[in-house]
Protein backbone atom coordinates (compact mmCIF):
# COMPACT_ATOMS: atom_id res chain seq x y z
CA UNK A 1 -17.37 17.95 -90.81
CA UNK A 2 -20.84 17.88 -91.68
CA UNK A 3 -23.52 14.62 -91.80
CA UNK A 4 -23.48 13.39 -95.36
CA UNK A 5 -24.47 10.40 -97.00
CA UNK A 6 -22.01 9.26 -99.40
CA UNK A 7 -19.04 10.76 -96.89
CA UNK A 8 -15.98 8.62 -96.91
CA UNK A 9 -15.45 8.68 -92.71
CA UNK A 10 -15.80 5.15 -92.27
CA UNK A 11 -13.65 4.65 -95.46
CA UNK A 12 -11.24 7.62 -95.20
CA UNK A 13 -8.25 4.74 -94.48
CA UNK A 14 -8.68 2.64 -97.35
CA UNK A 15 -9.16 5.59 -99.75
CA UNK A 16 -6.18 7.81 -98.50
CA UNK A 17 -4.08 4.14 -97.98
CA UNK A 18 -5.02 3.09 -102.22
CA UNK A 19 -3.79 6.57 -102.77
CA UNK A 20 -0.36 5.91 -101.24
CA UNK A 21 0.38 2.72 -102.50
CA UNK A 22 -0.16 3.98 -106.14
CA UNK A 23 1.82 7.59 -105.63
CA UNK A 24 4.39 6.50 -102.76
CA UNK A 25 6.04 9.32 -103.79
CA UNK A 26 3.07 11.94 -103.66
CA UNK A 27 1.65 13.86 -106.61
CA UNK A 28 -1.47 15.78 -107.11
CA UNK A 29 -4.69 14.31 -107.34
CA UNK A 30 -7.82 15.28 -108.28
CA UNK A 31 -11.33 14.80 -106.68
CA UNK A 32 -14.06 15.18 -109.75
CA UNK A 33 -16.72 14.61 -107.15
CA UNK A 34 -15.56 16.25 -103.41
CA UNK A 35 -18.83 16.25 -101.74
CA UNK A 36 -17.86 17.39 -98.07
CA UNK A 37 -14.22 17.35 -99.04
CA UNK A 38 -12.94 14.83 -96.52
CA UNK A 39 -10.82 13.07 -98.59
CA UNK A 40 -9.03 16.36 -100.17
CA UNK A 41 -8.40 17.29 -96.67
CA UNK A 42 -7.09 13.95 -95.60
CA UNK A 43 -4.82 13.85 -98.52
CA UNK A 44 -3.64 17.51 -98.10
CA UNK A 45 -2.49 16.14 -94.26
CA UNK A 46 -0.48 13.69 -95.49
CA UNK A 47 1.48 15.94 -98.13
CA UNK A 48 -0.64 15.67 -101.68
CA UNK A 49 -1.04 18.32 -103.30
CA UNK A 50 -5.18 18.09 -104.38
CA UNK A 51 -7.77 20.01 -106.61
CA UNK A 52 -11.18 19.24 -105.19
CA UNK A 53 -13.89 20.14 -107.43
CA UNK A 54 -17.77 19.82 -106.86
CA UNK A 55 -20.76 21.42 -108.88
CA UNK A 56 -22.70 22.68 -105.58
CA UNK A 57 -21.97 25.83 -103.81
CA UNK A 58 -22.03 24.18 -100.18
CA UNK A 59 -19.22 21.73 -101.28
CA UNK A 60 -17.38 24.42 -103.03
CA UNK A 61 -17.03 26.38 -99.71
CA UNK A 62 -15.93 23.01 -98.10
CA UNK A 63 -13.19 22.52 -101.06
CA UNK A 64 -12.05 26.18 -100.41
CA UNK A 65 -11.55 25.77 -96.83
CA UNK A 66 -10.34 22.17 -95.90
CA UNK A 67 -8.18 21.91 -99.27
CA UNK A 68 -7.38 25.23 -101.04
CA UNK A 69 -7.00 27.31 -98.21
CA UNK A 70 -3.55 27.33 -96.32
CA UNK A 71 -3.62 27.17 -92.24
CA UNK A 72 -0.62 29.43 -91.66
CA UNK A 73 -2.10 32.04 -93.76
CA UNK A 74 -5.62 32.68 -92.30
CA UNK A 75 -5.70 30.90 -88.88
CA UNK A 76 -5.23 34.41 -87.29
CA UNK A 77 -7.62 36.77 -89.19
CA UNK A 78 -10.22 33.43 -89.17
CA UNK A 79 -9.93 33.55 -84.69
CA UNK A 80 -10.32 37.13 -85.01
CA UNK A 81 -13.63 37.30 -87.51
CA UNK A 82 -15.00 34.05 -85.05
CA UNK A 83 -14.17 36.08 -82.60
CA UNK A 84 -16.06 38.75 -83.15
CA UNK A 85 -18.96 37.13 -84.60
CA UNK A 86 -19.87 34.88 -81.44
CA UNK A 87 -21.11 38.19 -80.05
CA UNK A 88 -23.36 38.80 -82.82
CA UNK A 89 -26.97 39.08 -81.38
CA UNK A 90 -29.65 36.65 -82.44
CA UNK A 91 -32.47 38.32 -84.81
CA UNK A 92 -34.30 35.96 -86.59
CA UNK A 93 -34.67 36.08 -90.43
CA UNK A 94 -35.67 34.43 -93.75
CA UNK A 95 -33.59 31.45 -92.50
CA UNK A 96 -35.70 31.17 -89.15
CA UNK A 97 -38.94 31.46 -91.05
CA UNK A 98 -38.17 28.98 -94.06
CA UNK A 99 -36.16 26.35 -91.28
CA UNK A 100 -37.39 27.10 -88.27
CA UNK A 101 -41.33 27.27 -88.67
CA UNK A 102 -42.29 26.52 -92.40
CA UNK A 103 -39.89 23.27 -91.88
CA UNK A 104 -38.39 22.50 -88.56
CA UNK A 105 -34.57 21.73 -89.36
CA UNK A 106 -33.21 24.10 -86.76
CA UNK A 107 -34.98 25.43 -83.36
CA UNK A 108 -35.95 28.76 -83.77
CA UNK A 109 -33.61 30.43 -81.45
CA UNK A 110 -30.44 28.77 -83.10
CA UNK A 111 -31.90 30.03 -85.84
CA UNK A 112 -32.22 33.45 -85.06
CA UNK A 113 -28.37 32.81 -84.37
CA UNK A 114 -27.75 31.61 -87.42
CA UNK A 115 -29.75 34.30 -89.69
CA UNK A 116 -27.87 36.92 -87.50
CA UNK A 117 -24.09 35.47 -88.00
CA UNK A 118 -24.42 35.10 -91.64
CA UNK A 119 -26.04 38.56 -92.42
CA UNK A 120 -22.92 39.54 -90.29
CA UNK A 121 -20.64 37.46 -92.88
CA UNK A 122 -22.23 39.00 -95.85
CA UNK A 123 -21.56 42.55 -94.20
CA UNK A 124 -17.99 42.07 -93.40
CA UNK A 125 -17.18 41.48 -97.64
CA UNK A 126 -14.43 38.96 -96.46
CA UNK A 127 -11.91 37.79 -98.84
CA UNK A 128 -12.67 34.58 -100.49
CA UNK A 129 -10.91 31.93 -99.21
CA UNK A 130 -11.04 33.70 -95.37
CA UNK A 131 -15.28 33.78 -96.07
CA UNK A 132 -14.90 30.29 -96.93
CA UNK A 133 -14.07 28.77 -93.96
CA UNK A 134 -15.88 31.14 -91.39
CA UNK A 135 -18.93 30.10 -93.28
CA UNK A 136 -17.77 26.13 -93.07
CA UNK A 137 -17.80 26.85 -89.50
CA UNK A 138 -21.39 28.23 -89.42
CA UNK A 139 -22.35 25.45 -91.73
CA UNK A 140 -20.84 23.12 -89.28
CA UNK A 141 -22.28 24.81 -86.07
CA UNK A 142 -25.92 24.30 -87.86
CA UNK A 143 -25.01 20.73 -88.57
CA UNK A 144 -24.54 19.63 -84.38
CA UNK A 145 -27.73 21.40 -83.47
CA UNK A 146 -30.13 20.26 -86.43
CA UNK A 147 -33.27 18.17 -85.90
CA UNK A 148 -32.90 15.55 -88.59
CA UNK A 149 -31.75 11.76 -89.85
CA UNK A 150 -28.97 13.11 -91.31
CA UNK A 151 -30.60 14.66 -94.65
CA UNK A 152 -32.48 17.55 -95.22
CA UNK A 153 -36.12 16.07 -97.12
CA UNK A 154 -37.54 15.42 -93.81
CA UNK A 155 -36.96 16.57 -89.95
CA UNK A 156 -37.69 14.61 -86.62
CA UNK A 157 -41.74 15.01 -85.55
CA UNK A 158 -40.06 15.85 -81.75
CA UNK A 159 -36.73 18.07 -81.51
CA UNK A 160 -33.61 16.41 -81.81
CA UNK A 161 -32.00 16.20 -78.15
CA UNK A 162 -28.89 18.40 -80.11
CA UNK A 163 -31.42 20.73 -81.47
CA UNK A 164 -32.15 22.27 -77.99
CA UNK A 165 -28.53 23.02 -77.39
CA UNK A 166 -26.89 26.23 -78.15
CA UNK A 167 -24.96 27.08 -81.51
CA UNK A 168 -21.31 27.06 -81.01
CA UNK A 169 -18.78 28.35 -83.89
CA UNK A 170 -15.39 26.22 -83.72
CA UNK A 171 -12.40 26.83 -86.01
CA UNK A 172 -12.29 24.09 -89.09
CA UNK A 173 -9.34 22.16 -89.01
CA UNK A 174 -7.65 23.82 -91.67
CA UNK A 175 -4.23 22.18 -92.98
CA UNK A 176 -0.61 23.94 -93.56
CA UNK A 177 0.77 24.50 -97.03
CA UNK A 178 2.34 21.65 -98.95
CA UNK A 179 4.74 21.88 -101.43
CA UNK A 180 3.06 23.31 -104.34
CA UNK A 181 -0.48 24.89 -104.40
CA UNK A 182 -4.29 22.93 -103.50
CA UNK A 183 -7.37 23.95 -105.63
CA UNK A 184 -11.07 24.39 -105.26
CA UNK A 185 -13.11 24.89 -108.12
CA UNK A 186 -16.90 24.94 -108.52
CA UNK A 187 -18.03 23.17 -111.59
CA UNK A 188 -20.19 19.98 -113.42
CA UNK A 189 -17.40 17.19 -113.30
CA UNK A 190 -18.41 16.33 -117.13
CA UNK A 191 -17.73 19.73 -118.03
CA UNK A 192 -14.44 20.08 -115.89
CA UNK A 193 -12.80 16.56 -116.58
CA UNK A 194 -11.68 17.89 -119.94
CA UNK A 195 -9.67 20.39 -117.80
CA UNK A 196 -8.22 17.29 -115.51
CA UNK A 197 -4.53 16.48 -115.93
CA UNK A 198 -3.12 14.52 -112.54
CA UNK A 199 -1.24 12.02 -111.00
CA UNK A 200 -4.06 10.61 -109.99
CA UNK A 201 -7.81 10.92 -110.43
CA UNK A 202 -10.55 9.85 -107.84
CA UNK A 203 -13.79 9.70 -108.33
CA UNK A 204 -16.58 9.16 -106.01
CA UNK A 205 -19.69 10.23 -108.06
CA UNK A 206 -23.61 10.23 -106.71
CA UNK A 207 -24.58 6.48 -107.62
CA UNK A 208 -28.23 6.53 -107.16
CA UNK A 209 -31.42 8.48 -107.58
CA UNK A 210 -30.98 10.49 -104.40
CA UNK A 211 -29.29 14.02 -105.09
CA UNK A 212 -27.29 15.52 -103.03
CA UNK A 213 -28.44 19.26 -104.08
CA UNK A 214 -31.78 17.63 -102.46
CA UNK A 215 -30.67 16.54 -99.49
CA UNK A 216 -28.52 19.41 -98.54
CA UNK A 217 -30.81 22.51 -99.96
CA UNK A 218 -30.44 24.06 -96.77
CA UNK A 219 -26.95 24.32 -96.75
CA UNK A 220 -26.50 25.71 -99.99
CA UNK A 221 -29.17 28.05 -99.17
CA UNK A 222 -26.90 29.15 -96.45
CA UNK A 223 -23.45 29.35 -98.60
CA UNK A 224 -25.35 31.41 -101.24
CA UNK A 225 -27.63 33.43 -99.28
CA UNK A 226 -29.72 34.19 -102.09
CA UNK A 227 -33.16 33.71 -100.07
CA UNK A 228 -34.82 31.50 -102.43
CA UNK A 229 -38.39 30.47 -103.55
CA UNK A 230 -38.68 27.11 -101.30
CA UNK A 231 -41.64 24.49 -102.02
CA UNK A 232 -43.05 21.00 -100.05
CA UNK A 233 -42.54 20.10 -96.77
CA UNK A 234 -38.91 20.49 -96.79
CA UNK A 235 -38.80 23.79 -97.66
CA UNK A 236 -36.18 23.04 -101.03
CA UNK A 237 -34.92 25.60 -103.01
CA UNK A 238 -37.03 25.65 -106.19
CA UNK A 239 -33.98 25.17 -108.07
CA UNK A 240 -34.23 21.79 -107.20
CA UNK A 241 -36.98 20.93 -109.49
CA UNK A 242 -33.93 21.79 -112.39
CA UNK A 243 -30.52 21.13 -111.62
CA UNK A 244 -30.58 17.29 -112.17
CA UNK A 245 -27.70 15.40 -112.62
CA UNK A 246 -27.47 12.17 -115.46
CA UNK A 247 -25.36 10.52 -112.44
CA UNK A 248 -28.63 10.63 -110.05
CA UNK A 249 -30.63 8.54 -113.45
CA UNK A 250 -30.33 4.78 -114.16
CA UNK A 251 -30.23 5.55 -117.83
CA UNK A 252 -28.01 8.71 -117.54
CA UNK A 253 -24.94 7.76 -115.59
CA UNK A 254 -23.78 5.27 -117.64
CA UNK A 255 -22.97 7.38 -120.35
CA UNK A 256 -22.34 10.20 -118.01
CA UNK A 257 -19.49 8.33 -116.24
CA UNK A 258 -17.97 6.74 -119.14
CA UNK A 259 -17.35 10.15 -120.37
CA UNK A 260 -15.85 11.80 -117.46
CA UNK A 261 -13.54 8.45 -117.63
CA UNK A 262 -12.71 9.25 -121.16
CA UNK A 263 -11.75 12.42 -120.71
CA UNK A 264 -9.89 12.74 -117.96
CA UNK A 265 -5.47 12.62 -118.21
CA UNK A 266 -4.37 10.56 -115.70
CA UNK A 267 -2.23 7.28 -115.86
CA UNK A 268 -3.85 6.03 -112.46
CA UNK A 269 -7.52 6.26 -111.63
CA UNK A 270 -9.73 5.58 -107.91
CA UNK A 271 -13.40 5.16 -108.29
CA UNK A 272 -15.42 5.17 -105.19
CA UNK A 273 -18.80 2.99 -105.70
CA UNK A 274 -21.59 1.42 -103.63
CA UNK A 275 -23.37 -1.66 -104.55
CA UNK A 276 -26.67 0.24 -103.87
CA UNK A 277 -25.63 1.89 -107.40
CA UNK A 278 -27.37 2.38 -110.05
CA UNK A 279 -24.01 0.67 -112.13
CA UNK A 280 -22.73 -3.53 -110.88
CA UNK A 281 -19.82 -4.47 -110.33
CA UNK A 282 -19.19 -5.80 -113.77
CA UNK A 283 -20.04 -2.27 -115.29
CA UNK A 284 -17.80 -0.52 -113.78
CA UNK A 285 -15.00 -3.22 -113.70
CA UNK A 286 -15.68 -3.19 -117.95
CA UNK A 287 -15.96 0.37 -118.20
CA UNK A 288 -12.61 1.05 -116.91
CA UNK A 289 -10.68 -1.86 -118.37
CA UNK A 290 -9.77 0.16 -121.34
CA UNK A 291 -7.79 2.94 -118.70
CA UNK A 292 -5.47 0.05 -117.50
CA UNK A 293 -5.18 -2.61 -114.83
CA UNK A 294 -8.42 -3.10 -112.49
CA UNK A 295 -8.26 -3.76 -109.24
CA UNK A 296 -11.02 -3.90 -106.77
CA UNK A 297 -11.00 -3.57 -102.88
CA UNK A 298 -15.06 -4.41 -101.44
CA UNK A 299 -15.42 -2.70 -97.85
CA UNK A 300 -18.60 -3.66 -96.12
CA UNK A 301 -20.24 -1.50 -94.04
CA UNK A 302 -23.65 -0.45 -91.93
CA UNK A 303 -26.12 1.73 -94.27
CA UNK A 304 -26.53 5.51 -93.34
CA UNK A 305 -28.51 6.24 -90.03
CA UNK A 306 -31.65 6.91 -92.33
CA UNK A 307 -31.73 4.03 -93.54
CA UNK A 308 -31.41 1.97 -89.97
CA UNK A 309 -34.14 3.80 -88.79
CA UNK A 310 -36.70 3.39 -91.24
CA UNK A 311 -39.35 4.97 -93.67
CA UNK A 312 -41.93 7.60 -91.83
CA UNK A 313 -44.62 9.81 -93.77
CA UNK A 314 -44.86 13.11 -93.40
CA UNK A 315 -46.72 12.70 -89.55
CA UNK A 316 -43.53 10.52 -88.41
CA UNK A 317 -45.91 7.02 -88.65
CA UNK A 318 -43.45 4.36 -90.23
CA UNK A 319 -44.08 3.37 -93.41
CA UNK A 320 -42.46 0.13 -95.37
CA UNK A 321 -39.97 -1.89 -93.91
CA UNK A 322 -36.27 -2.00 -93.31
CA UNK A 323 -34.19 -3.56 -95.44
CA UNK A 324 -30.86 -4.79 -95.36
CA UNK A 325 -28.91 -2.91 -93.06
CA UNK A 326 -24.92 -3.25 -94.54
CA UNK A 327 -23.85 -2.34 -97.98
CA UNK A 328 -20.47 -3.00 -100.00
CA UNK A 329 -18.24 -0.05 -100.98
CA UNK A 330 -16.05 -0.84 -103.71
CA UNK A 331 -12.82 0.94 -104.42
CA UNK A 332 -11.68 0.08 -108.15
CA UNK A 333 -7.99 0.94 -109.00
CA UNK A 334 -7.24 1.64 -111.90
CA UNK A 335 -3.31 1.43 -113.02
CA UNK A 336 -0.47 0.54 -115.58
CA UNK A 337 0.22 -2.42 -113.10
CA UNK A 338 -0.72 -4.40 -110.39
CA UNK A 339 0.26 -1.90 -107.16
CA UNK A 340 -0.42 -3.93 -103.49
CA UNK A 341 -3.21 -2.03 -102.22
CA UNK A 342 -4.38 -2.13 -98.61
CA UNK A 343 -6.46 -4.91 -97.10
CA UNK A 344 -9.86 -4.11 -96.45
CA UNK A 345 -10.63 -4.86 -92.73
């Protein structure tokens, strides 16, 4: 799966493992907040049936693919469409010019690969789920050959060593059917959490000022391929001067939060938060007493690559210093009664 701050990789165990000790006997749960949807997909593997919902377009594709869609269904035609599009020819496009030489994500010739495979995707007027995860597997192909820290505000001065390899397409690891249908939707969790009614609820909502729209433009550039006004040295979407989100404001996502936590039907609740947050410990421990019985698993663990390497301006000179280089992850679990939860390692 793709780079991403905020990904639960490193985590994936305890998340998945609080899961099972509150619905031994599985359920469906729902993930307000899916980002790269890695822990819909981990929780589809292990027989949950899960609606994974995000508000951006890139993560949407992700939910469709790794959670909604069904392996046994599309693994053929998906070979078959990968198939065919590894012979596309390279021709360079808007994504070249806006990636490749106004910002330098992506080495020109991977992507004149990548302008030519996705034209080729629009062309073919796949169905939606099947267009889903051929373009996760572009988005993923960009992802091992790009030329950055691991977000998309700024790109390395030199290339990347990956970013002088060649573009590869590989097939997602898409899971079987479980027993009863997965979801995707595409929508602001504040607006959808009225909607909610699961087993379980996890949430794992942006906790600082960073947005994820921001940091990702070019992928949803790449899942829409609407060809957008771009400004700064990044090359962002314009849009993201306007879709802000209360959860990426120190005075919004209190409020913001509490909401979604109101709203939502579930007996058992998982929220997913980082002490770089913009809410304590204590906040979030009060703010969900009212749902039920709190418990609280801390996970320490090294800060993103970004973050280890430093602060650099715009002609790759450091700037500022480094600070600390761990964080704490907190995982608080929210039930009718205590539940014995995994130990964090």
């Amino acid at each position: 799966m793709i780079k991403y701050i905020g990904s639960k990789r490193a985590l994936l165990g305890h998340v998945t493992g609080a899961v099972s000790s509150v619905l031994p006997q599985g359920g469906l749960v729902c993930d307000l907040f899916s980002g790269t949807a890695r822990v819909g997909h981990a929780l589809k593997k292990q027989g949950f049936r899960v609606w994974s919902n995000d508000y951006n377009a890139y993560a949407h594709m992700l939910a469709t693919a790794y959670v909604q869609a069904d392996r046994e269904v599309w693994i053929e035609r998906v070979e078959a469409v990968l198939a065919e599009l590894r012979t596309v020819q390279p021709q360079a496009g808007w994504f070249t010019q806006a990636f490749c030489h106004d910002a330098r994500f992506f080495h020109p010739d991977n992507g004149a690969r990548i302008d030519a495979i996705r034209q080729r995707i629009e062309a073919l007027d796949l169905e939606p789920e099947l267009k889903a995860i051929v373009l996760v597997s572009l988005m993923e192909a960009a992802d091992r050959v790009d030329s950055t820290a691991g977000v998309q505000m700024a790109y390395m001065k030199q290339w990347a060593p990956r970013a002088l390899k060649t573009l590869e397409l590989r097939t997602p690891d898409i899971v079987p059917a479980v027993d009863g249908p997965c979801r995707a939707t595409q929508g602001d969790a504040l607006e959808m959490a009225e909607q909610v009614d699961a087993d379980l609820v996890y949430l794992d909502p942006p906790y600082n000022q960073h947005s994820y729209l921001a940091n990702y433009h070019c992928w949803e550039s790449l899942v829409l391929w609407d060809k957008p006004e771009t400004y700064g040295v990044a090359n962002k979407r314009i849009d993201v001067k306007t879709r802000k989100s209360a959860f990426n404001s120190r005075p919004g996502i209190g409020p913001a939060l509490q909401s979604v936590i109101e709203r939502i039907r579930t007996p058992n609740l998982i929220v997913s938060f980082n002490d770089e947050g913009y809410l304590s410990r204590a906040d979030l421990e009060a703010m969900l007493a009212s749902r039920g019985h709190v418990q609280v698993v801390e996970i320490a663990h090294p800060r993103y690559v970004g973050a280890r390497i430093g602060i650099h301006n715009p002609k790759g000179e450091k700037v500022g210093r480094i600070g600390r280089l761990r964080n704490v992850e907190y995982l608080f679990v929210v039930t009718d009664r205590p539940v014995a939860l995994p130990v964090a390692a």
